[in-house]
PDB file of N, CA and C in Angstrom:
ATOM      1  N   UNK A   1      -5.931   4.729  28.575  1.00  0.00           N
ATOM      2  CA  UNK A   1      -7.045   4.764  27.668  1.00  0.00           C
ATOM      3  C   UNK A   1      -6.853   3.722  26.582  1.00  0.00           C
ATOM      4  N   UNK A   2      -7.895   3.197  26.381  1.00  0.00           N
ATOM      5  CA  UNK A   2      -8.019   2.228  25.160  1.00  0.00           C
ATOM      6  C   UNK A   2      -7.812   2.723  23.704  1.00  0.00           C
ATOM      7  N   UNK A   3      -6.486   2.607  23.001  1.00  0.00           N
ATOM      8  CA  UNK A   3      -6.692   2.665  21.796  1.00  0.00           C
ATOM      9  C   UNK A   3      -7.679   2.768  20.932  1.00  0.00           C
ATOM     10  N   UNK A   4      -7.542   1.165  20.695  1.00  0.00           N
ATOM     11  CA  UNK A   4      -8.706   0.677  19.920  1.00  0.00           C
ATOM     12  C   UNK A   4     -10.275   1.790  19.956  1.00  0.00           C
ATOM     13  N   UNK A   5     -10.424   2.419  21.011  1.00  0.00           N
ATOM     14  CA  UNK A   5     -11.818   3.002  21.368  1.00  0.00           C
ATOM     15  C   UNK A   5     -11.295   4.504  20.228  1.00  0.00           C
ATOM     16  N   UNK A   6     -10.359   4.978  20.136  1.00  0.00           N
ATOM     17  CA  UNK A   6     -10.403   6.187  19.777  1.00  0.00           C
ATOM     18  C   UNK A   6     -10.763   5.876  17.982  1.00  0.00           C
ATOM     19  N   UNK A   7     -11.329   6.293  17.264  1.00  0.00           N
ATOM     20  CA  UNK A   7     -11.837   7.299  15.561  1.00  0.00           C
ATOM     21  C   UNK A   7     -10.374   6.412  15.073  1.00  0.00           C
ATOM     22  N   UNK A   8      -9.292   6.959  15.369  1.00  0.00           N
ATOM     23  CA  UNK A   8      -8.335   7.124  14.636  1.00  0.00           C
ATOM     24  C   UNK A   8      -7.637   6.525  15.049  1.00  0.00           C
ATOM     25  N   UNK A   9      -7.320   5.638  15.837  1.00  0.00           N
ATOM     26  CA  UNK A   9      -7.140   3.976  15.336  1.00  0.00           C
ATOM     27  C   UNK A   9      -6.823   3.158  14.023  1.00  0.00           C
ATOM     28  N   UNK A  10      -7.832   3.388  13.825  1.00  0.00           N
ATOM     29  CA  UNK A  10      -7.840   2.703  12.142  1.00  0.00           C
ATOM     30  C   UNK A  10      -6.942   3.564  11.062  1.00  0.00           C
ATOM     31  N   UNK A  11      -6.659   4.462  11.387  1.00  0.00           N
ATOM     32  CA  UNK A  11      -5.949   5.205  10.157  1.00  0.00           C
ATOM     33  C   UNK A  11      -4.484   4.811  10.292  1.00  0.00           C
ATOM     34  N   UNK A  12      -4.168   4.915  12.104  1.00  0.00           N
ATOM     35  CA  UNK A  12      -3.095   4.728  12.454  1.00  0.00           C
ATOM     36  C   UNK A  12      -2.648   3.447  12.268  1.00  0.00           C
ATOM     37  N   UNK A  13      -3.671   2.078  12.279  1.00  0.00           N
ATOM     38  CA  UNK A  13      -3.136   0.546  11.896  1.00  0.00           C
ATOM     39  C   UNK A  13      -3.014   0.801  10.032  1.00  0.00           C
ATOM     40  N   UNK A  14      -3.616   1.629   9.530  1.00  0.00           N
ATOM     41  CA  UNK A  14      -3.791   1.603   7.684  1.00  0.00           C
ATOM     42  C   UNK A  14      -1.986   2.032   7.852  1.00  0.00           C
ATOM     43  N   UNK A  15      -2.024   3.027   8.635  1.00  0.00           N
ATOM     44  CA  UNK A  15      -0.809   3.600   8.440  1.00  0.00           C
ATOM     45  C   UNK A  15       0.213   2.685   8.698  1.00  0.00           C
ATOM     46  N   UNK A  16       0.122   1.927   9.360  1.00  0.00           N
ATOM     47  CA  UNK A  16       1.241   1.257  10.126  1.00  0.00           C
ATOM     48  C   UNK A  16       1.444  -0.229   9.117  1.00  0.00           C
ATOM     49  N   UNK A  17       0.102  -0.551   8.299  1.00  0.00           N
ATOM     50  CA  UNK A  17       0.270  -1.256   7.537  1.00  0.00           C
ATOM     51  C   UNK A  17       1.209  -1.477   6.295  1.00  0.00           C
ATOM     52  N   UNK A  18       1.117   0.403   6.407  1.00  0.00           N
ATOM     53  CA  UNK A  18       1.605   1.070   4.736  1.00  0.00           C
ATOM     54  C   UNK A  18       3.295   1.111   5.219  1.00  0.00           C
ATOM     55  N   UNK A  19       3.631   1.232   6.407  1.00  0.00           N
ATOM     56  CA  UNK A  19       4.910   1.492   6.160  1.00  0.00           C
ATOM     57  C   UNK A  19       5.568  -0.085   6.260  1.00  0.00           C
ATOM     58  N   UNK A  20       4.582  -0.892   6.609  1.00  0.00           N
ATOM     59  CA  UNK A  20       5.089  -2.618   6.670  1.00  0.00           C
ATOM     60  C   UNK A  20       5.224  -2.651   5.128  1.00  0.00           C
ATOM     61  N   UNK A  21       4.654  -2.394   4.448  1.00  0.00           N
ATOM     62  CA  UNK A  21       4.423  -2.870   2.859  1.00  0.00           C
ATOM     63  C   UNK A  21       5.753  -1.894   2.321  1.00  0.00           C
ATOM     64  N   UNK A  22       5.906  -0.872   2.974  1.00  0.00           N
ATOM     65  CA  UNK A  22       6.740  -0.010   1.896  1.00  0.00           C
ATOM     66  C   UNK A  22       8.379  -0.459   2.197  1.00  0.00           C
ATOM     67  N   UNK A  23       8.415  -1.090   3.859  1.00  0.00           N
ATOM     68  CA  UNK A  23       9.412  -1.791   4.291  1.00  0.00           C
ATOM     69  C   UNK A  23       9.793  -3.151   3.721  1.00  0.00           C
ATOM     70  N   UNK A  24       8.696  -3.682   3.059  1.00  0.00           N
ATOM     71  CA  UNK A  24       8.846  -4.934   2.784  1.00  0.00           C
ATOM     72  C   UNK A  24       9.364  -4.813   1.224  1.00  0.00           C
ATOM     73  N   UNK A  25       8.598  -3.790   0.851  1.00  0.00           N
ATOM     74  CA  UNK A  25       8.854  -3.398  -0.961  1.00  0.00           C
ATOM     75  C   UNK A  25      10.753  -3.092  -1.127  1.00  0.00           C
ATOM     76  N   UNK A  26      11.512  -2.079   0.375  1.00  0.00           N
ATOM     77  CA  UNK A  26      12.565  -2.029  -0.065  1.00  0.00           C
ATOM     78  C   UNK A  26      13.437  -3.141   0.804  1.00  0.00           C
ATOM     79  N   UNK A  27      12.915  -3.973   1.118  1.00  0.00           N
ATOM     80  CA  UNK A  27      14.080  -5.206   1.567  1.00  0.00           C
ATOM     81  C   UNK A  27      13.659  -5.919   0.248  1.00  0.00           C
ATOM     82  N   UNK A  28      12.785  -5.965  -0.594  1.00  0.00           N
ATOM     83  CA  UNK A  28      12.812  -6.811  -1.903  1.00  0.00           C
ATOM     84  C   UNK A  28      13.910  -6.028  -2.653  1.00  0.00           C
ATOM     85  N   UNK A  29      13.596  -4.411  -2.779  1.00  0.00           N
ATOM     86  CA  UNK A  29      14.533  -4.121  -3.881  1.00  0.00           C
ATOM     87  C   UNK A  29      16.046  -4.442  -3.128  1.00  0.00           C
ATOM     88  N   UNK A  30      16.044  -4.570  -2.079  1.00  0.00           N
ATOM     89  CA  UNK A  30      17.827  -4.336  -1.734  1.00  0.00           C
ATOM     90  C   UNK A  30      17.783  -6.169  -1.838  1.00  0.00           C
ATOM     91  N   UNK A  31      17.193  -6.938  -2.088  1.00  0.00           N
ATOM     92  CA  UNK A  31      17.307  -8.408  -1.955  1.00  0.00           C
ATOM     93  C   UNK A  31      17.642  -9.290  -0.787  1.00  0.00           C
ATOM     94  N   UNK A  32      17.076  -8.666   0.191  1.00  0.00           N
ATOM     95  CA  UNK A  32      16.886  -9.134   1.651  1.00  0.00           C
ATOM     96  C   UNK A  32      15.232  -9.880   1.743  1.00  0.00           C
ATOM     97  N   UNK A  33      15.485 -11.049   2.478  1.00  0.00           N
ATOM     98  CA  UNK A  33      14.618 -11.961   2.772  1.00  0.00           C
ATOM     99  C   UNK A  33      13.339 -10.963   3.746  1.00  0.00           C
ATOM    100  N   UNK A  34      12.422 -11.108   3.335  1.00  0.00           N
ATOM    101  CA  UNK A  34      11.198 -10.744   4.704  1.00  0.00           C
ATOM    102  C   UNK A  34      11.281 -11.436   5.701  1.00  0.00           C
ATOM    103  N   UNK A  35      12.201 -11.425   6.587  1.00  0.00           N
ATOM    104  CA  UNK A  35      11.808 -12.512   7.639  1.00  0.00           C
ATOM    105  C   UNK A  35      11.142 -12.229   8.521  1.00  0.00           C
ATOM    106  N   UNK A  36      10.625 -13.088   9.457  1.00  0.00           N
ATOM    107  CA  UNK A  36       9.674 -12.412  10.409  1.00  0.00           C
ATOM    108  C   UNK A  36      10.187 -11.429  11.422  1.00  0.00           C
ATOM    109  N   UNK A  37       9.280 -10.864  11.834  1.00  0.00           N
ATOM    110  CA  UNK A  37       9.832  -9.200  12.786  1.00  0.00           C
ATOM    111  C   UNK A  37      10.304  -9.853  14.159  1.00  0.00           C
ATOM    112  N   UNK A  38      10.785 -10.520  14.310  1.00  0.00           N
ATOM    113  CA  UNK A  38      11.302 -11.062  15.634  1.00  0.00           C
ATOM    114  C   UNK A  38      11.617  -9.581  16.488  1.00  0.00           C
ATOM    115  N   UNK A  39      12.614  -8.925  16.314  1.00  0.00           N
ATOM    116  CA  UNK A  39      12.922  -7.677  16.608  1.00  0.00           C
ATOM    117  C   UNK A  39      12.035  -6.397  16.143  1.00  0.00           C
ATOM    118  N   UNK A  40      11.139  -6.900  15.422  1.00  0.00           N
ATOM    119  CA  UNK A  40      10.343  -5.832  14.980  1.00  0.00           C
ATOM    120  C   UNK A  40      10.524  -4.677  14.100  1.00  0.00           C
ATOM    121  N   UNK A  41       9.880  -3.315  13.942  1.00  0.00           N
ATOM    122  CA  UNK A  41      10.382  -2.413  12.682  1.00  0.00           C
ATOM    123  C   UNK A  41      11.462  -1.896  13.058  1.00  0.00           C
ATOM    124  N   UNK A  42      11.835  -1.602  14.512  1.00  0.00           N
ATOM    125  CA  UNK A  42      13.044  -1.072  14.607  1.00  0.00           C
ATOM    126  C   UNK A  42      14.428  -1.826  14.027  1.00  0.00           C
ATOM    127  N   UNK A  43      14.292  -2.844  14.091  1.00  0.00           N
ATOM    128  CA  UNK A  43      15.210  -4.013  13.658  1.00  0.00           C
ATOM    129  C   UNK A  43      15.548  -4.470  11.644  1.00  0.00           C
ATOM    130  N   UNK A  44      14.165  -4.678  11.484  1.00  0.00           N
ATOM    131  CA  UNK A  44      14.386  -4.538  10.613  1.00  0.00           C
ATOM    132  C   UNK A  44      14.685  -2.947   9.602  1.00  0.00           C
ATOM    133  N   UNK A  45      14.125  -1.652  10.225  1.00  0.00           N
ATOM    134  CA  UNK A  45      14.976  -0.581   9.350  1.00  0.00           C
ATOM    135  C   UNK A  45      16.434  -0.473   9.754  1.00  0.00           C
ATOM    136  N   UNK A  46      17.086  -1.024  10.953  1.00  0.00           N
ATOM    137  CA  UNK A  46      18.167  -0.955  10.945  1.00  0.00           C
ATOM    138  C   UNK A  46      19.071  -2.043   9.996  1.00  0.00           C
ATOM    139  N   UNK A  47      18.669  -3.496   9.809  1.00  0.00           N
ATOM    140  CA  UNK A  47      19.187  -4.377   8.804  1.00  0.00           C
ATOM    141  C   UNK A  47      18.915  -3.255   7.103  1.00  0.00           C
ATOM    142  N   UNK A  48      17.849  -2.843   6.822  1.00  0.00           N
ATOM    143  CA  UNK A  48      17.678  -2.539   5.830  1.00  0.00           C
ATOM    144  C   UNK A  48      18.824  -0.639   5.540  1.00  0.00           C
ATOM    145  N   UNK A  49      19.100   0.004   6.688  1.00  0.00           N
ATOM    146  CA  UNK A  49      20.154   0.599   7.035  1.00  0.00           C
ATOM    147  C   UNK A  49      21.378   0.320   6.584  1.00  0.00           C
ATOM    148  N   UNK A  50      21.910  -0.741   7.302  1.00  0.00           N
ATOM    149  CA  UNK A  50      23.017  -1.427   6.919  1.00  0.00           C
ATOM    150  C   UNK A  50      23.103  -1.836   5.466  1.00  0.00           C
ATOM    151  N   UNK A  51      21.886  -2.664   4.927  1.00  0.00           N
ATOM    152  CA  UNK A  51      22.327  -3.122   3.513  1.00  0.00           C
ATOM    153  C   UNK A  51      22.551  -1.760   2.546  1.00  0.00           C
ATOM    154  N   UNK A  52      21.670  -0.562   2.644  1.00  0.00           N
ATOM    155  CA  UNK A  52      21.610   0.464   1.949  1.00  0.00           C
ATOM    156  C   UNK A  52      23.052   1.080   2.366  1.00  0.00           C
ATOM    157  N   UNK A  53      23.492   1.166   3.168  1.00  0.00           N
ATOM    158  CA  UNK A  53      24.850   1.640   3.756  1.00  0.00           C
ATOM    159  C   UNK A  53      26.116   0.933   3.232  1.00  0.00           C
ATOM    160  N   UNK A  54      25.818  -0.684   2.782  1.00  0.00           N
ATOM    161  CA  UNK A  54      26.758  -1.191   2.161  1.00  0.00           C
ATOM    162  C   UNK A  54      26.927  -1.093   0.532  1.00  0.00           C
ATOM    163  N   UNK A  55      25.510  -1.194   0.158  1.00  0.00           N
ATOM    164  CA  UNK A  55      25.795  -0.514  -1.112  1.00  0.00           C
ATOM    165  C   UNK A  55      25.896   1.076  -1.454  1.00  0.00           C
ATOM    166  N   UNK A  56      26.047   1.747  -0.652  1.00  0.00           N
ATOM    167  CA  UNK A  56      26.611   3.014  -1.098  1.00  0.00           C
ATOM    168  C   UNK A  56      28.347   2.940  -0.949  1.00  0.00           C
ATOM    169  N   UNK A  57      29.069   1.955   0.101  1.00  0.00           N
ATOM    170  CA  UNK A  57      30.142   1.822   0.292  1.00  0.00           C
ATOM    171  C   UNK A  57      30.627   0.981  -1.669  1.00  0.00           C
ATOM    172  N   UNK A  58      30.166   0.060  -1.516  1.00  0.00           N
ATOM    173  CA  UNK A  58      30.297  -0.755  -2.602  1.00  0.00           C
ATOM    174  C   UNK A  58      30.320  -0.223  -4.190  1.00  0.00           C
ATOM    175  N   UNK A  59      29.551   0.996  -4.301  1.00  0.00           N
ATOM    176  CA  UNK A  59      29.392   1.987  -5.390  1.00  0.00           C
ATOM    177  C   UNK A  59      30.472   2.939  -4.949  1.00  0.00           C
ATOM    178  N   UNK A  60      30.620   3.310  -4.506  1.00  0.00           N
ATOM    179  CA  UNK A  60      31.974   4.239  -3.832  1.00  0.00           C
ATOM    180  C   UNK A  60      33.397   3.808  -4.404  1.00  0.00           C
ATOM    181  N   UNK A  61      33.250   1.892  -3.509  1.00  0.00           N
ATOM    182  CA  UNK A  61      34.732   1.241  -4.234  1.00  0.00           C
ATOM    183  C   UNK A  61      34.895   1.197  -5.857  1.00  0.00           C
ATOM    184  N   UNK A  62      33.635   0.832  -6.191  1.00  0.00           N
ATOM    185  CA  UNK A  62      33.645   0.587  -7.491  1.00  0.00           C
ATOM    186  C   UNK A  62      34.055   1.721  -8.440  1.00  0.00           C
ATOM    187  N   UNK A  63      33.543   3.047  -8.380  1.00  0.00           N
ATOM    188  CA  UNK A  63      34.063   4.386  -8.596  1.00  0.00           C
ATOM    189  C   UNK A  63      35.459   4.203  -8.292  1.00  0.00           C
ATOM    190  N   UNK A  64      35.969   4.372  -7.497  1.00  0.00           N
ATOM    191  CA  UNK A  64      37.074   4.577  -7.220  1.00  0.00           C
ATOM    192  C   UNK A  64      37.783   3.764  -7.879  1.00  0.00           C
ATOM    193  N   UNK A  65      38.027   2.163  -8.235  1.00  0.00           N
ATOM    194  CA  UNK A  65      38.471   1.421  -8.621  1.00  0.00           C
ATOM    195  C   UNK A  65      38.588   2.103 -10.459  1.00  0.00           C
ATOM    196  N   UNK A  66      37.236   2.151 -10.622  1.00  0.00           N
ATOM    197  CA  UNK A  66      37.475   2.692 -11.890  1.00  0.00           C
ATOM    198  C   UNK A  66      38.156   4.322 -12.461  1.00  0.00           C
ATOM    199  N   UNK A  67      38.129   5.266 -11.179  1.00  0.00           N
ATOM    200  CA  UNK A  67      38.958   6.447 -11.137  1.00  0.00           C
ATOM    201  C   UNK A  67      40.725   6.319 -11.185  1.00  0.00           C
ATOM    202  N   UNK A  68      41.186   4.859 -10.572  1.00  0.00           N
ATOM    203  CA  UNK A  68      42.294   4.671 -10.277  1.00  0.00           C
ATOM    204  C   UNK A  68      42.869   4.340 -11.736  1.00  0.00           C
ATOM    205  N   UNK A  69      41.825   3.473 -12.435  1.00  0.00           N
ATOM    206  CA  UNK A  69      42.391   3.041 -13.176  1.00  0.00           C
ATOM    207  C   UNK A  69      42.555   0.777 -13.038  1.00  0.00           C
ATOM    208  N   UNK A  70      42.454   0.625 -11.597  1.00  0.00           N
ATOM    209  CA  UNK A  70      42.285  -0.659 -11.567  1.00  0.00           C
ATOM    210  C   UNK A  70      41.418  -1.566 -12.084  1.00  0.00           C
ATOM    211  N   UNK A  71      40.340  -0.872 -12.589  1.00  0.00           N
ATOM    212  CA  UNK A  71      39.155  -1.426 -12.812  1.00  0.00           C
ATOM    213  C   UNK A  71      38.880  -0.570 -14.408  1.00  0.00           C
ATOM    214  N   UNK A  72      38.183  -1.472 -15.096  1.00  0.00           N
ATOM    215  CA  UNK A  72      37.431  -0.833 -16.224  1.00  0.00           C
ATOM    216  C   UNK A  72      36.086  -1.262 -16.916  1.00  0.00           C
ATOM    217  N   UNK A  73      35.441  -1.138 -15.397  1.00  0.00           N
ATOM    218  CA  UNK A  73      34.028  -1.508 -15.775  1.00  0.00           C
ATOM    219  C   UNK A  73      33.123  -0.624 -15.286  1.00  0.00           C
ATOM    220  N   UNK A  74      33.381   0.723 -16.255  1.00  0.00           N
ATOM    221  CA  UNK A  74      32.573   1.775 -15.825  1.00  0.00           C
ATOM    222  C   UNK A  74      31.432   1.561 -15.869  1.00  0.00           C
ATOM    223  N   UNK A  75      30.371   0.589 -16.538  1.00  0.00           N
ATOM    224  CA  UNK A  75      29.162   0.718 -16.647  1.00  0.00           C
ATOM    225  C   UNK A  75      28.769  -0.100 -15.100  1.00  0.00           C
ATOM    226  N   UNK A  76      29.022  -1.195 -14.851  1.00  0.00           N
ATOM    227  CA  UNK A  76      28.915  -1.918 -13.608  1.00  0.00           C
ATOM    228  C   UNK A  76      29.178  -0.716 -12.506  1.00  0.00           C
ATOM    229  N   UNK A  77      30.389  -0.067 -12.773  1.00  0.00           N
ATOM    230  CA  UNK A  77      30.415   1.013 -11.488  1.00  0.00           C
ATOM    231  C   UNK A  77      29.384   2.058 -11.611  1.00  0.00           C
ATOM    232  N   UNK A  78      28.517   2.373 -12.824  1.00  0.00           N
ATOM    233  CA  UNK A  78      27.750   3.465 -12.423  1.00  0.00           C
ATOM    234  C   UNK A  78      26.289   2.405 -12.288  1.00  0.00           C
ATOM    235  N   UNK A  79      25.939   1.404 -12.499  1.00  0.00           N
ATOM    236  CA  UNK A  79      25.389   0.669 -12.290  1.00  0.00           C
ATOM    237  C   UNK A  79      24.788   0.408 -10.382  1.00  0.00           C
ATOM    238  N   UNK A  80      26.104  -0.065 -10.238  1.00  0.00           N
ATOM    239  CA  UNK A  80      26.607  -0.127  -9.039  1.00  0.00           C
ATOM    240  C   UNK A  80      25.632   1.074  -7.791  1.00  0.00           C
ATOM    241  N   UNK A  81      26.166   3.025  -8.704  1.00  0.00           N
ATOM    242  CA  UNK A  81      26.208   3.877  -8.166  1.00  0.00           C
ATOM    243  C   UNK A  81      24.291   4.304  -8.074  1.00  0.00           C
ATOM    244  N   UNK A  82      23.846   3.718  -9.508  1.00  0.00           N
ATOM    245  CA  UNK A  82      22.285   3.914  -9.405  1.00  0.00           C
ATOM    246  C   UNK A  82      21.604   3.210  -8.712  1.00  0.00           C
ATOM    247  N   UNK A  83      21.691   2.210  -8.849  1.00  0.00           N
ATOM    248  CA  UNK A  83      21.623   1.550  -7.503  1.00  0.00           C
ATOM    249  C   UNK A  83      21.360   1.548  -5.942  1.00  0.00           C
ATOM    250  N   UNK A  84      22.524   2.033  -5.463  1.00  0.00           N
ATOM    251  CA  UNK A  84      22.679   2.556  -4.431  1.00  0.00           C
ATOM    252  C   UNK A  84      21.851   3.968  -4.116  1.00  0.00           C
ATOM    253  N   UNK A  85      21.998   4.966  -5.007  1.00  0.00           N
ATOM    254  CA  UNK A  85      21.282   5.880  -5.007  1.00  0.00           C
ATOM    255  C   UNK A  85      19.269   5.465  -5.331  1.00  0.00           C
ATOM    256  N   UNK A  86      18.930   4.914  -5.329  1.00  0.00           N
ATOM    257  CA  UNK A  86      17.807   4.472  -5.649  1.00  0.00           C
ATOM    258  C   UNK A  86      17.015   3.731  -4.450  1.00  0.00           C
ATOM    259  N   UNK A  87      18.597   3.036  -3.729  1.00  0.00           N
ATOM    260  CA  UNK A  87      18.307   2.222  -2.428  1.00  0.00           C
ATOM    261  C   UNK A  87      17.666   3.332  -1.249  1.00  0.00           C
ATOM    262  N   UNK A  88      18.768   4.207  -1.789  1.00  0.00           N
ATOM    263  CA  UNK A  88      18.955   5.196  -0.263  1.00  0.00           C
ATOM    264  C   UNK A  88      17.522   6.395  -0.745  1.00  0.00           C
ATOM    265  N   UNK A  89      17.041   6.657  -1.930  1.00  0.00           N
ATOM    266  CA  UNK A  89      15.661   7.751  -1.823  1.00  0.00           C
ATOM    267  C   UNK A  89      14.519   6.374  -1.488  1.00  0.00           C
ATOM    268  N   UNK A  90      14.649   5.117  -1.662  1.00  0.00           N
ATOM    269  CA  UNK A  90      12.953   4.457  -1.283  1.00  0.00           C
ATOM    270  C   UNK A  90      13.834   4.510   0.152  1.00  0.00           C
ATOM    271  N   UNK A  91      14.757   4.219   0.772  1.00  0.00           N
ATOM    272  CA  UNK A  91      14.753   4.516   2.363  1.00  0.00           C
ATOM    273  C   UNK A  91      14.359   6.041   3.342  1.00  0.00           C
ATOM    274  N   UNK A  92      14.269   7.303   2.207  1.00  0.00           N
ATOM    275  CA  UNK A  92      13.934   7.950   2.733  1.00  0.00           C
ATOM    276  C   UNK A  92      12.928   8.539   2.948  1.00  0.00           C
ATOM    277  N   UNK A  93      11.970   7.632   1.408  1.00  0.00           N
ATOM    278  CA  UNK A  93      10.333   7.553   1.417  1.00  0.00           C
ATOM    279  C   UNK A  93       9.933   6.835   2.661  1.00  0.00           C
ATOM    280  N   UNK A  94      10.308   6.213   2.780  1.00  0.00           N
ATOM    281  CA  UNK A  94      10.055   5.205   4.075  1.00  0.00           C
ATOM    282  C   UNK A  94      10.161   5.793   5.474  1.00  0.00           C
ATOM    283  N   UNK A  95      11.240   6.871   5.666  1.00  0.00           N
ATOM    284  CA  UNK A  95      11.848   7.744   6.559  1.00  0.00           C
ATOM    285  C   UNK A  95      10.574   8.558   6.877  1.00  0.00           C
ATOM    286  N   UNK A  96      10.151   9.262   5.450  1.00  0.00           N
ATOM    287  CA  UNK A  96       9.432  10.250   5.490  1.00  0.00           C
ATOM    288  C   UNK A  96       8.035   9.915   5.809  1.00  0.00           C
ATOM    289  N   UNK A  97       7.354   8.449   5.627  1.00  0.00           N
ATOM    290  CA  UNK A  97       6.421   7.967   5.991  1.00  0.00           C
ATOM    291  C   UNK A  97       6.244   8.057   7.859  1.00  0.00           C
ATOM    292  N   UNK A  98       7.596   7.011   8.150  1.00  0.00           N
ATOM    293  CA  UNK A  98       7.509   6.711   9.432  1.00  0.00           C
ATOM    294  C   UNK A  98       7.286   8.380  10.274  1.00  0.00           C
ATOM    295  N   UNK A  99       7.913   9.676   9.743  1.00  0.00           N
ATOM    296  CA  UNK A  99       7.899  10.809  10.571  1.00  0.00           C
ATOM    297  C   UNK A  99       6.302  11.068  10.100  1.00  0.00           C
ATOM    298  N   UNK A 100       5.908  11.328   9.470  1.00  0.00           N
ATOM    299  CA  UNK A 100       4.344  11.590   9.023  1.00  0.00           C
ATOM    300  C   UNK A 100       3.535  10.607  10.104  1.00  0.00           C
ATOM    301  N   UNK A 101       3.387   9.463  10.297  1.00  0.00           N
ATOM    302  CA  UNK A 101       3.012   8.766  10.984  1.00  0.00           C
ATOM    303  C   UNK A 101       2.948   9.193  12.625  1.00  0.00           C
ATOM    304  N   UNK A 102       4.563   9.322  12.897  1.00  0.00           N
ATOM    305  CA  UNK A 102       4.529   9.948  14.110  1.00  0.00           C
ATOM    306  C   UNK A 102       4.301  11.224  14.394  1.00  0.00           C
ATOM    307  N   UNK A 103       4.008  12.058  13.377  1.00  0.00           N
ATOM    308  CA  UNK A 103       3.029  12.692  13.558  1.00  0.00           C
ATOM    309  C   UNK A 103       1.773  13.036  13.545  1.00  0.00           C
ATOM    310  N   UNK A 104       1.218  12.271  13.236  1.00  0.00           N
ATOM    311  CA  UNK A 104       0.119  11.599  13.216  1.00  0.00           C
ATOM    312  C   UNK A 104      -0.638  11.111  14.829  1.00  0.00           C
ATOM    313  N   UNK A 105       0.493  10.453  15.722  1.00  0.00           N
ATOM    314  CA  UNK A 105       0.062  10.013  16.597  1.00  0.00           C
ATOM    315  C   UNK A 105       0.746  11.128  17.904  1.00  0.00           C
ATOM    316  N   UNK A 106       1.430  11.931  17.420  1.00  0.00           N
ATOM    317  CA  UNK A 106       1.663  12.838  18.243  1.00  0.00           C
ATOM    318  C   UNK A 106       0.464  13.926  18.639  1.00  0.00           C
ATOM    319  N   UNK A 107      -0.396  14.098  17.378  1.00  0.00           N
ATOM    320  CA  UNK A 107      -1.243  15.059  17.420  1.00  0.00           C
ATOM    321  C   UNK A 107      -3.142  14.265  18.287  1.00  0.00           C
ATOM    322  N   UNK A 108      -2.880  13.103  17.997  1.00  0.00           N
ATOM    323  CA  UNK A 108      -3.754  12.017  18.703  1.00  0.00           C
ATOM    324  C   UNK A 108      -4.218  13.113  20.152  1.00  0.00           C
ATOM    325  N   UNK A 109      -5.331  12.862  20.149  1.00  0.00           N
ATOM    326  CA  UNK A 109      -6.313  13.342  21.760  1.00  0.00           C
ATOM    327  C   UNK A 109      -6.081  12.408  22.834  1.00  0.00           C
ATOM    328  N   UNK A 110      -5.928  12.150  23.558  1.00  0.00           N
ATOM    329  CA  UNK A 110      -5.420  11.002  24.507  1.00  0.00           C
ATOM    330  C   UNK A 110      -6.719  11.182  25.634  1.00  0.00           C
TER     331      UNK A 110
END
């Protein structure tokens, strides 16, 4: 069956638009380039995965560094830690979009 022919179509490209924009909004905040979707959304939420995954590692060291005592730049380490935490809730707005969506097209009339 033809997509395009079904009502709800259009909600589903609005939708699909919104999670391009909300994908694109957190590769700005994590400071990753938009590059083109060669690999597509799967690809890019997994790069944007990884970067959010490295700065939670990176806020982690930094804590720690400053728990040890090696380090004494607590503000950079909680810096660091908001950060990261900030990365990882717009990734799960994004999470929570993409499942809304697919449900969305799960419930679709075929």
């Amino acid at each position: 069956m033809n997509i395009q022919a079904n009502p709800s179509s259009g909600a589903i490209q609005l939708s699909l638009k919104q999670l391009e924009g909300d994908l694109a909004g957190l590769q700005a905040q994590l400071g990753t380039a938009a590059a083109p979707a060669q690999g597509g959304f799967a690809q890019s939420m997994e790069q944007v995965l990884q970067r959010v995954d490295g700065k939670e590692h990176d806020a982690a060291d930094r804590m720690a560094d400053v728990d040890s005592g090696r380090s004494d730049d607590l503000v950079g380490a909680m810096l660091a830690s908001q950060d990261a935490s900030l990365s990882f809730s717009m990734l799960m707005q994004v999470r929570n979009k993409v499942m809304g969506a697919m449900d969305e097209l799960l419930k679709l009339q075929l």
